[in-house]
Structure formats: C-alpha cells, structure tokens
N, C-alpha and C. Protein backbone atom coordinates (compact mmCIF):
# COMPACT_ATOMS: atom_id res chain seq x y z
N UNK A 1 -7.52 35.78 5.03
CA UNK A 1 -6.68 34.78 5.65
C UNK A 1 -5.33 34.78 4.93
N UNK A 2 -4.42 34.94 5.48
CA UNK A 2 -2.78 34.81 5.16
C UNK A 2 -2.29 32.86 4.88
N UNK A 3 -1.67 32.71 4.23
CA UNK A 3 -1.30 31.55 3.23
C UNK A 3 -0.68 30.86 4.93
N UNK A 4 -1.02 29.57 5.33
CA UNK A 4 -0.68 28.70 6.38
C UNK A 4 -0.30 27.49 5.46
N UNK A 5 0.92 27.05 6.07
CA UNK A 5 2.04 25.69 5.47
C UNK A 5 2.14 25.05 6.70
N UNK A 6 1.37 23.78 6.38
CA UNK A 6 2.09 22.80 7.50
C UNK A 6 2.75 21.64 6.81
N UNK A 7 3.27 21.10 7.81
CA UNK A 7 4.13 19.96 7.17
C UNK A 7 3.70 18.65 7.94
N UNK A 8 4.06 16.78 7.82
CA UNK A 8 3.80 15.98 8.65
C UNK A 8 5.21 15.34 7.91
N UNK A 9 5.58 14.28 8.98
CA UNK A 9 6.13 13.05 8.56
C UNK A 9 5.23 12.14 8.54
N UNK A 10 5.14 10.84 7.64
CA UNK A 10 4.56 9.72 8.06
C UNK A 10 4.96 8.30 8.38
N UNK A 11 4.89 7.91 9.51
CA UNK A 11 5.64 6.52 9.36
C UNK A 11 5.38 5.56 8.44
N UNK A 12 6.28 5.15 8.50
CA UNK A 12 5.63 3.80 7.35
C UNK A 12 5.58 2.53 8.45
N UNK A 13 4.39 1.75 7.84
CA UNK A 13 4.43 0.24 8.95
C UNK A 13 3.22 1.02 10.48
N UNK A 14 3.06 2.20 10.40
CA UNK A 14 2.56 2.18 11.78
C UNK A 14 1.05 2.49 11.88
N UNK A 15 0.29 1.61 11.37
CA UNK A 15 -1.11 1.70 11.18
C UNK A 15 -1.76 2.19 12.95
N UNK A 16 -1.06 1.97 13.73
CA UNK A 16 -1.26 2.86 14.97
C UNK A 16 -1.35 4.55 14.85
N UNK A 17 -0.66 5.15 14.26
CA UNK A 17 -0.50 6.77 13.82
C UNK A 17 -0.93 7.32 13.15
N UNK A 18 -1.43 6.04 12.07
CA UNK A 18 -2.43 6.05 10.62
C UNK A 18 -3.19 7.00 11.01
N UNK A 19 -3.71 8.53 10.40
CA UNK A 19 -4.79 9.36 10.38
C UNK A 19 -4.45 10.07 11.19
N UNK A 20 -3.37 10.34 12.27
CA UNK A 20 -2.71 11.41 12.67
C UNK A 20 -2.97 12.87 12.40
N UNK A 21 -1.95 12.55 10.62
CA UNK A 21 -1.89 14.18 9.98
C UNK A 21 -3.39 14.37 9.67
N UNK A 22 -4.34 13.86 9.16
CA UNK A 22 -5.40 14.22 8.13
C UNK A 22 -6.34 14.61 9.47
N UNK A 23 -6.83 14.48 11.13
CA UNK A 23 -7.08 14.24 11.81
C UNK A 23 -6.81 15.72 12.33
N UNK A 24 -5.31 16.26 12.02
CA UNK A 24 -4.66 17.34 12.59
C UNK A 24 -5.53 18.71 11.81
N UNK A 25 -5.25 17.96 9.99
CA UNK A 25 -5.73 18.85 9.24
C UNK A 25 -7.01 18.95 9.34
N UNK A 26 -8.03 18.13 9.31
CA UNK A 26 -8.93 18.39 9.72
C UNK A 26 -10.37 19.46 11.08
N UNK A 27 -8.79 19.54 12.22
CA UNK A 27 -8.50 20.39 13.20
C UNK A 27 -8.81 21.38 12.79
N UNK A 28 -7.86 21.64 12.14
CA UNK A 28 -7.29 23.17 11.68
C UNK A 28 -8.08 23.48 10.72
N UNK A 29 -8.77 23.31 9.94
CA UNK A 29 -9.87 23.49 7.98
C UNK A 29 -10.84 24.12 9.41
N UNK A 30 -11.02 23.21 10.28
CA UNK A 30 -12.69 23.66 11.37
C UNK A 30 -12.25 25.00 11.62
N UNK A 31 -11.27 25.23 13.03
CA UNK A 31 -10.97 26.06 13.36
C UNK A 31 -10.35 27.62 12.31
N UNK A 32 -10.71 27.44 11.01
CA UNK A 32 -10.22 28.24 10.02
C UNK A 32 -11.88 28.35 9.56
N UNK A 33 -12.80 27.85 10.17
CA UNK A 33 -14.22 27.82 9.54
C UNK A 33 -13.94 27.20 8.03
N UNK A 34 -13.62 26.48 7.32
CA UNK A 34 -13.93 26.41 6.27
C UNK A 34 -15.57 25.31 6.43
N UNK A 35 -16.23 25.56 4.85
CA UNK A 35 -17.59 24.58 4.91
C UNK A 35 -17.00 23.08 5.78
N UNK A 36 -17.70 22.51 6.09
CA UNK A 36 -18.22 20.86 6.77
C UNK A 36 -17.79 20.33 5.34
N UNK A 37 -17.98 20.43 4.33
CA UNK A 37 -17.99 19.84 3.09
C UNK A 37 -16.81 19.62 2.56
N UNK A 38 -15.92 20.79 2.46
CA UNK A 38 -14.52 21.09 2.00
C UNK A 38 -13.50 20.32 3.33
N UNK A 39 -13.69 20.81 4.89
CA UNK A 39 -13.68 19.70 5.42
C UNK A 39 -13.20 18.21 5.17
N UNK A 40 -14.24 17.93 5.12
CA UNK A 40 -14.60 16.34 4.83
C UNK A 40 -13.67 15.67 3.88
N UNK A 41 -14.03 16.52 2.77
CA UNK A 41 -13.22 16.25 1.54
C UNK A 41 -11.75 16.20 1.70
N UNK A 42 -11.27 17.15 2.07
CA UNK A 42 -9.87 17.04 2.43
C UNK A 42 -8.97 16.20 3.91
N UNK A 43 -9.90 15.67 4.75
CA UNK A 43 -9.69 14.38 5.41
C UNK A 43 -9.59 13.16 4.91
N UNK A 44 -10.53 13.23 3.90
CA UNK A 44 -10.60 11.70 3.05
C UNK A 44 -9.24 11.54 2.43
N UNK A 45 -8.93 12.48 1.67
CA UNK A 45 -7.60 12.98 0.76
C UNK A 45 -6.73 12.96 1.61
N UNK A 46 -6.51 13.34 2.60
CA UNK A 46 -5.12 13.28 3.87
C UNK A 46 -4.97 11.67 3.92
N UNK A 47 -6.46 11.09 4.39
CA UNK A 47 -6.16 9.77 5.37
C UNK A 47 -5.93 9.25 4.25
N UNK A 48 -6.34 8.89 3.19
CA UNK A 48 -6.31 7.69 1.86
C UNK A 48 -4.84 7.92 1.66
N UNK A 49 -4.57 9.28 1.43
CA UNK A 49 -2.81 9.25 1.28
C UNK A 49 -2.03 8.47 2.13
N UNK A 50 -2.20 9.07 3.33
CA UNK A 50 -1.27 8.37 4.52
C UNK A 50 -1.44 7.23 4.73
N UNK A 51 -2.57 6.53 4.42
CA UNK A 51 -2.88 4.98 4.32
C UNK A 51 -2.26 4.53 3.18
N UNK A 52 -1.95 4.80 1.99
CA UNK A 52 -1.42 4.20 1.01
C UNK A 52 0.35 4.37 1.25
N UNK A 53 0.65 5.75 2.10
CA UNK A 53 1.88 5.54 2.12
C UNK A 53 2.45 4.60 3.14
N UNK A 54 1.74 4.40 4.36
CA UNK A 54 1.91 3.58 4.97
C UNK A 54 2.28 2.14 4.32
N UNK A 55 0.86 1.80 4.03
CA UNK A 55 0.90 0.53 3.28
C UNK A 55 2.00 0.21 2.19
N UNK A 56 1.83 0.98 0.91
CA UNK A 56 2.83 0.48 0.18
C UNK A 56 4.23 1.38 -0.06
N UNK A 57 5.00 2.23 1.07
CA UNK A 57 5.74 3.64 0.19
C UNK A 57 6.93 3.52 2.09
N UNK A 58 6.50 2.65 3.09
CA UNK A 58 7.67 2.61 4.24
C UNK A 58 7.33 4.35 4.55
N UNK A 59 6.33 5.07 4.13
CA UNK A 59 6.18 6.39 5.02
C UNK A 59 5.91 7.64 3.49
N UNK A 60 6.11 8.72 4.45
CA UNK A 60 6.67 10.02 3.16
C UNK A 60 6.42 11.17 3.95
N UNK A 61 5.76 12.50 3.77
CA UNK A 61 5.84 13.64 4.05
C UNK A 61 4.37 14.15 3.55
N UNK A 62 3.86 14.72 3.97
CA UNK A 62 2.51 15.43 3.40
C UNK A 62 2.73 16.99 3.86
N UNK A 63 2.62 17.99 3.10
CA UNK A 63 3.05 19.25 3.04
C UNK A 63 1.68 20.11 2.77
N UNK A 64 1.10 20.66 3.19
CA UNK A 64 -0.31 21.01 3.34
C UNK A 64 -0.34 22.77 2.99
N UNK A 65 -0.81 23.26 2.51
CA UNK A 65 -0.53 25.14 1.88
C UNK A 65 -1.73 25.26 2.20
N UNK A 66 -2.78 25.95 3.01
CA UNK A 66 -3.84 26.82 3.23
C UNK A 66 -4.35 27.88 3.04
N UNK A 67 -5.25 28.22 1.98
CA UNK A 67 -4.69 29.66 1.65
C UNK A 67 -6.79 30.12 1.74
N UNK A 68 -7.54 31.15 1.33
CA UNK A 68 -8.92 31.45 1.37
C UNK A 68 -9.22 30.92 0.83
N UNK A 69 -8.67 30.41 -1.13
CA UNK A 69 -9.76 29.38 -1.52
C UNK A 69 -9.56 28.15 -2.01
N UNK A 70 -8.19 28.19 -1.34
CA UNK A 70 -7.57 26.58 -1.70
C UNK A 70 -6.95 25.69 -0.35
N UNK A 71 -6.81 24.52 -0.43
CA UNK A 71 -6.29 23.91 0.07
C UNK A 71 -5.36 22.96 -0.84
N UNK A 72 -3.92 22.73 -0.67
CA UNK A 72 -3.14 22.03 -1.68
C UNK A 72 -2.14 21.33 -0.73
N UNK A 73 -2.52 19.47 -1.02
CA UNK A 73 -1.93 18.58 -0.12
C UNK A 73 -0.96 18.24 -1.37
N UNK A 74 0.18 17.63 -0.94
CA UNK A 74 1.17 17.26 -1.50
C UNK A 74 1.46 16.15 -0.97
N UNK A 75 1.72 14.93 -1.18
CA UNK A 75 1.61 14.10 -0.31
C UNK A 75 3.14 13.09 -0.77
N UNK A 76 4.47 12.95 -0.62
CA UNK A 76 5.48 12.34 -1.19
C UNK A 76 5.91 11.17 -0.29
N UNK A 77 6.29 10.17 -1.29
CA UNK A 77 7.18 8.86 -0.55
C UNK A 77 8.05 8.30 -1.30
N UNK A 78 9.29 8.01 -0.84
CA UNK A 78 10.28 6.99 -1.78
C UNK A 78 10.03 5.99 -1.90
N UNK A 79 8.98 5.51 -2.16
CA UNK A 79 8.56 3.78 -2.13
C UNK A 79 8.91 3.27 -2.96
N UNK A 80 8.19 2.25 -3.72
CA UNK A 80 8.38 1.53 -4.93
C UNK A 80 7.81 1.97 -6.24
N UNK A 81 7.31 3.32 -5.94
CA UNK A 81 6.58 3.67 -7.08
C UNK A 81 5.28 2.43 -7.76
N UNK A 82 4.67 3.78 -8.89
CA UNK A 82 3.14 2.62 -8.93
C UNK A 82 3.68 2.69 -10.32
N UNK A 83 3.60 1.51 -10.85
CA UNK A 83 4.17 0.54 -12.32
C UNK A 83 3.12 1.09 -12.96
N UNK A 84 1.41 1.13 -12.91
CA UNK A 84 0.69 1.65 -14.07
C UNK A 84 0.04 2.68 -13.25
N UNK A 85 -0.23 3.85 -13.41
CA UNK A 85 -0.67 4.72 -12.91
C UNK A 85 -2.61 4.49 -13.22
N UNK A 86 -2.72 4.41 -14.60
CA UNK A 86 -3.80 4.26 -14.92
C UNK A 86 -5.03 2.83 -14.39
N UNK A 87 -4.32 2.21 -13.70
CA UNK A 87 -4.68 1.15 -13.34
C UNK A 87 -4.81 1.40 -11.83
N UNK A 88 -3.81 2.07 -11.48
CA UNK A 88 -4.50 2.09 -10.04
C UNK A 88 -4.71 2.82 -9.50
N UNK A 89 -5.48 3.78 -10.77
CA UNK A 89 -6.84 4.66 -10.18
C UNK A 89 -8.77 3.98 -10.28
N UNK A 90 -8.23 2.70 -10.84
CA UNK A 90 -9.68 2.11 -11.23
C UNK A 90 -10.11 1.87 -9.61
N UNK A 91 -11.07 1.30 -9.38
CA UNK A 91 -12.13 1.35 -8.20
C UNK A 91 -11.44 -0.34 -7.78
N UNK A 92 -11.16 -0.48 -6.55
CA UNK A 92 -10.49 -2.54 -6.52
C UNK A 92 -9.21 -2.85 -7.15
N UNK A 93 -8.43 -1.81 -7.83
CA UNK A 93 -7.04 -2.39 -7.79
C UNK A 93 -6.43 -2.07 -6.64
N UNK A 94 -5.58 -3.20 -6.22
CA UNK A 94 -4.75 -2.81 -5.31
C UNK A 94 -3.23 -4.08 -5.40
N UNK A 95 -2.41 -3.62 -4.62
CA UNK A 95 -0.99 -4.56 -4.57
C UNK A 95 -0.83 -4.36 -3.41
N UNK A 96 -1.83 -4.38 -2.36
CA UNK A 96 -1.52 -4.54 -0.90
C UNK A 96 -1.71 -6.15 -0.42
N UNK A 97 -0.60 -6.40 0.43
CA UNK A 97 -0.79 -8.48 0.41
C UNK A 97 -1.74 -8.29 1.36
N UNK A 98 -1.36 -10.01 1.39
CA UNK A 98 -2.93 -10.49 1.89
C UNK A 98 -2.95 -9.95 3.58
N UNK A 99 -1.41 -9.89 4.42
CA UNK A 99 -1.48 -9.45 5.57
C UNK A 99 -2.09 -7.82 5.77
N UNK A 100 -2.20 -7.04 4.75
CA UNK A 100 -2.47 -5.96 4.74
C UNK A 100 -4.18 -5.62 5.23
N UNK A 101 -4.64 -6.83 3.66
CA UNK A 101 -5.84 -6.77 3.83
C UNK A 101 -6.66 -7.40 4.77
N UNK A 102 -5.66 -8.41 5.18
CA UNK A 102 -6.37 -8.96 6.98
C UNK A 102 -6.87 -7.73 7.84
N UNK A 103 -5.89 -7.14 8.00
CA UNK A 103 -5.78 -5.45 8.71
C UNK A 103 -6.98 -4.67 8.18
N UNK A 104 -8.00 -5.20 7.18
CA UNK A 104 -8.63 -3.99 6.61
C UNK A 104 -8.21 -3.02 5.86
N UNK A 105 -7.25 -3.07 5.16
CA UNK A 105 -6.70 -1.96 4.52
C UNK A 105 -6.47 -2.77 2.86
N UNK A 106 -6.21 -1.87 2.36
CA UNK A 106 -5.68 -2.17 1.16
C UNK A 106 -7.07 -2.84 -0.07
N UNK A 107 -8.04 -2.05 0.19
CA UNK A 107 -9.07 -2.89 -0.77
C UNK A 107 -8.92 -1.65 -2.41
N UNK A 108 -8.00 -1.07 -2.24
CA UNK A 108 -8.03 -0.29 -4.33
C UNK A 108 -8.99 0.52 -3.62
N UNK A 109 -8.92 1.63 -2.88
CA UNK A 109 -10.10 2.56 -3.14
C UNK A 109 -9.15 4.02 -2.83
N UNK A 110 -8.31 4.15 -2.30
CA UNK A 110 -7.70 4.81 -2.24
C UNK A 110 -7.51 5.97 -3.19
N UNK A 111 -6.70 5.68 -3.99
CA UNK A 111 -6.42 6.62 -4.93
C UNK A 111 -8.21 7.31 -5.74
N UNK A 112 -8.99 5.93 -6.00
CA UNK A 112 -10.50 6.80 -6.55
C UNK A 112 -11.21 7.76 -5.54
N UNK A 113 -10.85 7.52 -4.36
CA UNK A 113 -11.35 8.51 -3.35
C UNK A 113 -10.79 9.76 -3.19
N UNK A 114 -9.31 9.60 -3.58
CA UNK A 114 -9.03 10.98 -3.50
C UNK A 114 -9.04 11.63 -4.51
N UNK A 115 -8.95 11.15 -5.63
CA UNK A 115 -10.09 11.55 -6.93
C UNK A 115 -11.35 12.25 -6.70
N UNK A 116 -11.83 11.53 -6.81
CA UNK A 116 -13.50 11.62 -6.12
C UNK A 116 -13.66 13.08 -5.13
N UNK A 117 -12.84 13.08 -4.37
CA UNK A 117 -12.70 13.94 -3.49
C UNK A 117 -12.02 14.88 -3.55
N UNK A 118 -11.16 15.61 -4.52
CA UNK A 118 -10.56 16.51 -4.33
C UNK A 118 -10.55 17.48 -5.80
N UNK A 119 -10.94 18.52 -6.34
CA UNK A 119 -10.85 19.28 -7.48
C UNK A 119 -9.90 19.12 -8.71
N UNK A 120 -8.66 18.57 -8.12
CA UNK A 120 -7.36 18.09 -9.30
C UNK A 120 -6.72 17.63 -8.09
N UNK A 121 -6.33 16.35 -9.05
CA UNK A 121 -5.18 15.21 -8.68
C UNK A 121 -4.67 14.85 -10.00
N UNK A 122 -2.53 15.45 -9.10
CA UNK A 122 -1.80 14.80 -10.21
C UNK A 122 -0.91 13.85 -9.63
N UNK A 123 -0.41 13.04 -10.05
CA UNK A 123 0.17 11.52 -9.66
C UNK A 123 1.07 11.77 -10.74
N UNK A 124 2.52 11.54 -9.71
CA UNK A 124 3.59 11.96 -10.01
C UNK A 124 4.25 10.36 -9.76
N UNK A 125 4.70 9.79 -10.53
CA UNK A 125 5.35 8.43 -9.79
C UNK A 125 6.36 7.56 -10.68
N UNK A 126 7.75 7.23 -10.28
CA UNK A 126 8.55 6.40 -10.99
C UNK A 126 8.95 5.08 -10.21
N UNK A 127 8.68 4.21 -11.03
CA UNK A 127 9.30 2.90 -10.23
C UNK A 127 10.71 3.10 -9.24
N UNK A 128 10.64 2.65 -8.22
CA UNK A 128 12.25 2.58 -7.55
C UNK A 128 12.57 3.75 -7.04
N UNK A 129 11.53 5.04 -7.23
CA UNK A 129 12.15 6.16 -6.53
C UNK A 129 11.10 6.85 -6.08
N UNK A 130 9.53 6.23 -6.57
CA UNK A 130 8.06 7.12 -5.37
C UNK A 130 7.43 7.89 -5.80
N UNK A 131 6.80 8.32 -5.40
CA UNK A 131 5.64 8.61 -5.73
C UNK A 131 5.39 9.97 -5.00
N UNK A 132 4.57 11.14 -5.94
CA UNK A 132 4.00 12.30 -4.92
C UNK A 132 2.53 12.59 -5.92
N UNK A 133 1.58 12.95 -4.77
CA UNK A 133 0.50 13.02 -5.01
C UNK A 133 -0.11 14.32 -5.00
N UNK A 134 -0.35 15.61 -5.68
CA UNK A 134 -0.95 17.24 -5.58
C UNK A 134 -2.19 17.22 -5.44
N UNK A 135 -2.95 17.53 -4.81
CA UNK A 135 -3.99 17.46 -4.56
C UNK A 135 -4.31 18.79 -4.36
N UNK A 136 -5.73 19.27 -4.56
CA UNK A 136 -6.21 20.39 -4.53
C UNK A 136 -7.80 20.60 -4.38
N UNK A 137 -7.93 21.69 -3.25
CA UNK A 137 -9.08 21.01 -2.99
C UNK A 137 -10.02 22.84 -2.76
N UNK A 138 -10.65 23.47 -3.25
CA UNK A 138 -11.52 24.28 -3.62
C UNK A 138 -12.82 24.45 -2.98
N UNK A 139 -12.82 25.15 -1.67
CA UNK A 139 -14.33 25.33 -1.28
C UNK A 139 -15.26 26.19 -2.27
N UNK A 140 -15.82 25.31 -1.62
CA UNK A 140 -17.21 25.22 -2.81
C UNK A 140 -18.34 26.59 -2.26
C-alpha cells in the first residue's frame, strides 16, 4: 500500500457534523482492509478528538497519513489551550460547562480514550494559542 494523506476541517460549535471525519476515516481503514480492531481504535481517536475540538478549541484540522503499518492522526486547534496537561488526561476531568454536558458531552473521557486507544499520544498544547494532538495507531 502507497502512503494515503487525508485532511478534514472541523467546525467548532456544530455537534450536528460531530463524527463526520472519524466516520469518513473509518470508511476508508475498512475499505483498505485493515483488522476490525485497528479500525475501531482509530474511530474512537478521530471522534474523541473532534468532540473535544468542537467542545472546547471553536474547531481545528485533523490530518490523517495512512501508510501499511501505521496510521498517524494529527489532530490541531487554536483554542484556549489545556492549562495542565497532566490533569486532563486523568479519567472525569473536564472544563466543558454545564450547557455542554446537558448535550452529553464533555464528561473527561476524552483524552483517556484516546490514550487507551491509540499506540503513542503526544499532546502538544499552549495556553492562548491550542493545542495538537499525534496520535498513532499500529495494527496489531
């Protein structure tokens, strides 16, 4: 298989579009045969991104590299950046308000899922100028 780059925008605010890209990528991992497993994994990692950029980042870009034994999401937003990094990778932190979490969203699981889910995650992030997320994801 030859190295495939896709790209997405994401809106920010539009929990209607929410799961779009990861939905797309998910498409495409099938139709490339990769395992059900690797799959999976890298939907969780798309949508948790695009849900967090939504929620707290007004949008960003997710940049996707496909290659035989990797998959590497990149996931960037100019938001507000995350103040402790280490904190909100724990399991239930979150700084999504309360209208968020009316919506169902925003319960802190985000970032441990795509942990959880993906081979290496690095979290790239400065207050006032955003955040990008590398993700990498290794069939198994």
């Amino acid at each position: 298989m030859s190295k495939l780059d896709f790209n997405y925008d994401i809106d920010g605010d539009d929990f209607a579009s929410a799961g779009e890209a990861s939905s797309d990528v998910k498409r495409i991992l099938k139709k490339l045969n990769f395992d059900s497993e690797t799959v999976r994994r890298a939907a969780i990692c798309m949508y948790e991104g695009e849900i967090n950029m939504i929620i707290h980042a007004n949008g960003g870009t997710a940049d996707i590299c496909i290659e035989e034994g990797s998959i590497k999401i990149v996931l960037k937003d100019t938001g507000p950046g995350i103040e402790d990094i280490e904190k909100a990778m724990q399991d239930g932190y979150s700084t999504a308000t309360q209208e968020i979490r009316e919506l169902g969203f925003g319960a802190g699981m985000g970032l441990p899922n795509i942990k959880k889910n993906s081979d290496k995650l690095e979290v790239s992030s400065e207050v006032g100028v955003g955040t990008t997320l590398t993700i990498l994801i290794e069939p198994k």
